[in-house]
Protein backbone atom coordinates (compact mmCIF):
# COMPACT_ATOMS: atom_id res chain seq x y z
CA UNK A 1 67.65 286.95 224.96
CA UNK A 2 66.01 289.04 228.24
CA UNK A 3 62.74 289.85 228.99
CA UNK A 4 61.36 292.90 229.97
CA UNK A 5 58.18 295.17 231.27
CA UNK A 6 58.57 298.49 229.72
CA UNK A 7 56.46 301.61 230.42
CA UNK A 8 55.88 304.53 228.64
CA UNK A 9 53.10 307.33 229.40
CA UNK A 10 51.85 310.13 227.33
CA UNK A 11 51.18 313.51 228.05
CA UNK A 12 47.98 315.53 226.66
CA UNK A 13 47.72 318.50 228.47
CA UNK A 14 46.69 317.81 231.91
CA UNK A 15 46.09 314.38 230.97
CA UNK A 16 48.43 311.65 231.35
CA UNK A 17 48.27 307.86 229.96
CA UNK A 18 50.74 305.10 230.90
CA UNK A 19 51.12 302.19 228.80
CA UNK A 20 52.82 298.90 230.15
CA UNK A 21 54.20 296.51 227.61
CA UNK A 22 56.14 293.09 227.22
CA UNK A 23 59.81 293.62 225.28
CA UNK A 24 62.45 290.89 224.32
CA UNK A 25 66.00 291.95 223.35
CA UNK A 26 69.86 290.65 223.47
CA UNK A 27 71.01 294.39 222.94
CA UNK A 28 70.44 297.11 225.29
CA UNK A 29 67.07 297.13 227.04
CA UNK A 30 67.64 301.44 227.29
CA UNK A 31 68.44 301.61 223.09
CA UNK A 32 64.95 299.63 223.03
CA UNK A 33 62.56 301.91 225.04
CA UNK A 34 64.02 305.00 224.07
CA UNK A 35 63.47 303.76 220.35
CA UNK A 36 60.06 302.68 221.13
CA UNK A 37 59.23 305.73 222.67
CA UNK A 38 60.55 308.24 219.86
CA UNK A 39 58.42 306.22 217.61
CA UNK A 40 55.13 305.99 219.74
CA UNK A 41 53.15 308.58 218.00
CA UNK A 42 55.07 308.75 214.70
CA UNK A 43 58.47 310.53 214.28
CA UNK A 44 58.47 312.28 217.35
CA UNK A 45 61.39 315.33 218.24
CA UNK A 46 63.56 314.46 221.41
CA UNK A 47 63.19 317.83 223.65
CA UNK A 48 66.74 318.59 224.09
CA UNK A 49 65.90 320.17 227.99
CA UNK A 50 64.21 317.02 228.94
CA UNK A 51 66.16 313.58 229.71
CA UNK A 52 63.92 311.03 227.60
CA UNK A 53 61.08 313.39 226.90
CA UNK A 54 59.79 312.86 222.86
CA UNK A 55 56.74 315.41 221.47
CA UNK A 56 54.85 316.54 218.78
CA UNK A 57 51.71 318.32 218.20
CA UNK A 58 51.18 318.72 221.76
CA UNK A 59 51.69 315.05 222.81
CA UNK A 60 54.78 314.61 225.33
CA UNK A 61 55.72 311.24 225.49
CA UNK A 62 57.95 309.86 228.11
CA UNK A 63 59.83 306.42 228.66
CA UNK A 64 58.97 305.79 232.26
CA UNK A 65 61.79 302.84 232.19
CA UNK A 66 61.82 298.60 232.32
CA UNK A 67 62.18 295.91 234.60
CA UNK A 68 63.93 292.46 233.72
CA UNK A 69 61.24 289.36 234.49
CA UNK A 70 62.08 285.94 234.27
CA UNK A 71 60.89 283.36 230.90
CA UNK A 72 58.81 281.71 232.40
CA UNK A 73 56.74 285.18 233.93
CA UNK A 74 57.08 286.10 230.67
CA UNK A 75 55.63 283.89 228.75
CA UNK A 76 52.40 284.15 231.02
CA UNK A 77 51.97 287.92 231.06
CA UNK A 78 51.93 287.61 227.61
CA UNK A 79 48.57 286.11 227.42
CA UNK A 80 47.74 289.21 229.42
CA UNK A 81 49.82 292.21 228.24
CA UNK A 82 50.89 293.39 224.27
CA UNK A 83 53.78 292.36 223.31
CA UNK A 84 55.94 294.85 221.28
């Protein structure tokens, strides 16, 4: 198993909100967040023009990528983050 930060920010307009969360997988950290992100808001469309770019109902959401962190960082930013 790896641990991960993952980040994924929304689009509304001019607006734009980022969202940092805590993810654990032993398959393919990329498979995970772009998963997570076509599934933020609901079933979102993938915009075919637009690497890793998911909307609907004029909310763009975007997987903005992960890092690896250790267990043990883990394990404390998770009294601190939300966990997906």
């Amino acid at each position: 198993m790896k641990y991960f930060i993952g980040k994924i920010t929304e689009f509304v307009g001019d607006m734009e909100f980022s969202d940092d969360f805590l993810f654990e997988t032993a398959g393919d950290p990329g498979e995970y967040m772009e998963k997570t992100a076509s599934t933020w808001r609901g079933d979102l469309e993938k915009d075919e023009c637009t690497d890793g770019l998911w909307w609907t109902d004029g909310v763009s959401v975007s997987d903005e990528g992960f890092r690896e962190v250790p267990l043990e960082d883990f394990k404390i930013l998770s009294k601190y983050m939300v966990k997906l």
